[in-house]
Protein backbone atom coordinates (compact mmCIF):
# COMPACT_ATOMS: atom_id res chain seq x y z
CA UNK A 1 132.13 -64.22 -76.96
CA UNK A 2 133.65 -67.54 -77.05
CA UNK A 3 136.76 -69.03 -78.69
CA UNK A 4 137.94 -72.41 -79.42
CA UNK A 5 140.79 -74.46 -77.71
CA UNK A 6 142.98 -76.80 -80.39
CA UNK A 7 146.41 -78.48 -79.55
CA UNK A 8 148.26 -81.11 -81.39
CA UNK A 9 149.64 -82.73 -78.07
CA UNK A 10 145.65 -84.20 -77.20
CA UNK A 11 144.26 -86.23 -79.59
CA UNK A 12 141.78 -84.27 -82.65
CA UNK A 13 137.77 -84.50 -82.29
CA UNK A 14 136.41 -87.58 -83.18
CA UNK A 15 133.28 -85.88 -84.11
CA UNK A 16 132.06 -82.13 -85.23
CA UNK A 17 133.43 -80.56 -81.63
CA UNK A 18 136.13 -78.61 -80.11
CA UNK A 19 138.64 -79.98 -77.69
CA UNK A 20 137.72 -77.15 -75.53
CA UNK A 21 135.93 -73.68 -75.47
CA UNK A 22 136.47 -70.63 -73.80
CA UNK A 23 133.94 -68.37 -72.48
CA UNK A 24 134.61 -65.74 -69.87
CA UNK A 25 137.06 -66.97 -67.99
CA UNK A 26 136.01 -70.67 -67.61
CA UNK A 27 137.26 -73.47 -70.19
CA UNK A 28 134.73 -76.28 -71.23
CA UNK A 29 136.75 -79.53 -72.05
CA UNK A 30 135.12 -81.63 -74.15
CA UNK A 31 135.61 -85.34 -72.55
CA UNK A 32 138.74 -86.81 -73.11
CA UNK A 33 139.04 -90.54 -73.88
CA UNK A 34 142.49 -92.91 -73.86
CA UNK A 35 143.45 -91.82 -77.42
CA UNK A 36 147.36 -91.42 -77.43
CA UNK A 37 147.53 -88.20 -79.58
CA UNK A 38 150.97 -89.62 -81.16
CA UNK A 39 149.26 -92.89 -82.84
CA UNK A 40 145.60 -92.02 -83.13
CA UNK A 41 145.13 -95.06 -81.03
CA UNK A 42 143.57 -96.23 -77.71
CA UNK A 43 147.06 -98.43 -76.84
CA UNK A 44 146.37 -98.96 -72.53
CA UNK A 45 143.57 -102.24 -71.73
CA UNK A 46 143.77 -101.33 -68.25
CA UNK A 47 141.38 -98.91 -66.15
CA UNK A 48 144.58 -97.17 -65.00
CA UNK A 49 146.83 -96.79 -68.23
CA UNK A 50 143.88 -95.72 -70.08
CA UNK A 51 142.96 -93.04 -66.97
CA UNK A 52 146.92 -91.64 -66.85
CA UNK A 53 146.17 -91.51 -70.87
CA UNK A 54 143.09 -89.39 -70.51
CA UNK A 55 144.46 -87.17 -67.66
CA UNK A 56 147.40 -85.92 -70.06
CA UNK A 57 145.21 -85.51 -72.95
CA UNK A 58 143.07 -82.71 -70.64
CA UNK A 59 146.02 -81.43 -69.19
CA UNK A 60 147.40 -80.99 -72.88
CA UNK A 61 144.25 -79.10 -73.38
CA UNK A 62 143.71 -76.94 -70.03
CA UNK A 63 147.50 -76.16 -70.67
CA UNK A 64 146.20 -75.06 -73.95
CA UNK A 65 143.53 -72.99 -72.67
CA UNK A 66 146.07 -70.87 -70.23
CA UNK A 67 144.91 -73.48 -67.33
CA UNK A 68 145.72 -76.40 -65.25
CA UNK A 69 144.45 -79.36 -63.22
CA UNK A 70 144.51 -76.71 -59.77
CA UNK A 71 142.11 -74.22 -61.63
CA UNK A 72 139.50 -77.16 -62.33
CA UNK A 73 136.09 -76.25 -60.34
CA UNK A 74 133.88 -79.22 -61.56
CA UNK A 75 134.40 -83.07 -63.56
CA UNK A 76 132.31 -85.05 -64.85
CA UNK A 77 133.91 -88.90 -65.25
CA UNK A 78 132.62 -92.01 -67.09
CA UNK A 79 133.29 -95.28 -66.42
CA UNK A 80 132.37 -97.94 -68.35
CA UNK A 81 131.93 -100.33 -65.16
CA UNK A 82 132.05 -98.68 -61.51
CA UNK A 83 133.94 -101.81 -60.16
CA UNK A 84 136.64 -99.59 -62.06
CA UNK A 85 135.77 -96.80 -59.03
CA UNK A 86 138.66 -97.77 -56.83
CA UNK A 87 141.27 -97.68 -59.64
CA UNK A 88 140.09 -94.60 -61.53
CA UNK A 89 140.35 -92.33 -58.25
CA UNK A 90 143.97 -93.38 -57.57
CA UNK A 91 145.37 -92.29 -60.44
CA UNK A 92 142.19 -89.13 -60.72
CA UNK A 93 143.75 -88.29 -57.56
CA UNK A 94 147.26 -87.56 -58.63
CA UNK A 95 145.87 -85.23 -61.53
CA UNK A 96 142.96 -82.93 -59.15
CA UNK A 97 144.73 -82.31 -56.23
CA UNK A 98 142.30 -79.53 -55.46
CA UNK A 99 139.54 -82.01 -55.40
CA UNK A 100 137.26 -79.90 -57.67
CA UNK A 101 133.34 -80.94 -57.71
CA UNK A 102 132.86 -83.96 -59.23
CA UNK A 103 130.53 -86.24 -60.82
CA UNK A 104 130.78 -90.18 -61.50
CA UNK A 105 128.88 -92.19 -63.44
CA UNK A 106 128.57 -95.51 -65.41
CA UNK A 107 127.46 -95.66 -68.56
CA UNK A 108 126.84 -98.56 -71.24
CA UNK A 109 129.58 -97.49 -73.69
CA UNK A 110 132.21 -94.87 -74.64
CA UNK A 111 133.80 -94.07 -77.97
CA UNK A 112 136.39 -96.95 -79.10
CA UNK A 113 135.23 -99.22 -76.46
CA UNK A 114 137.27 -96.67 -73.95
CA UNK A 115 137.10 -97.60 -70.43
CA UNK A 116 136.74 -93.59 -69.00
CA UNK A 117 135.91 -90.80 -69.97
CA UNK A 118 136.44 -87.35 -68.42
CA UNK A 119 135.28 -83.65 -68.89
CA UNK A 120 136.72 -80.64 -67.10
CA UNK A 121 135.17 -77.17 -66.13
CA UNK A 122 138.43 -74.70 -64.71
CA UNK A 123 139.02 -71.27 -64.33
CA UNK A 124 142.03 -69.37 -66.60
């Protein structure tokens, strides 16, 4: 059996998802983009303000969930250009000090233009 994961501090689904779900004990994050839960709005330009901006939105949500950045086991990041690499894994690497699995990719586009986009697997 699974339940969902809401909180007001991360921004609502854009679409018909959950922020998170919970199955076992593992949480699912649905990815996180630059949306500043307070004004509904992407506000940072930059690769790093909008990756600080996504990395408190999933903590909002792992806190949520009864977890944390430390339990993560696996991410999966999107970048909307991998010259952004450098920059994204400096401020990624304040967040997962644990250095979970990871995967990086680029893609084409994000929702609202973002810049990154990130998805977390942790333990409770």
């Amino acid at each position: 059996m699974s339940s969902k994961v809401y909180t007001k501090n991360a921004p609502d689904a854009i679409g018909p998802y959950s922020q998170a779900v919970i199955t076992g004990n593992l949480v699912f994050t649905s990815g996180q983009i630059a949306i500043n839960p307070a004004t509904g709005n992407v506000e940072a330009t930059d690769i790093e303000g909008q990756t600080t901006q996504v990395m408190k939105n999933l903590g909002e949500v792992l806190k949520e969930a009864g977890s944390s950045f430390d339990k993560a086991v696996k991410t999966t990041c999107f970048l909307k250009n991998m010259s952004d690499f450098a920059a994204f894994n400096a401020v990624y690497g304040e967040y997962f000090t644990s250095k979970p699995a990871r995967s990086c990719v680029a893609v084409k586009e994000l929702p609202k233009d973002v810049l990154v986009e990130v998805e977390v697997i942790a333990e409770i």
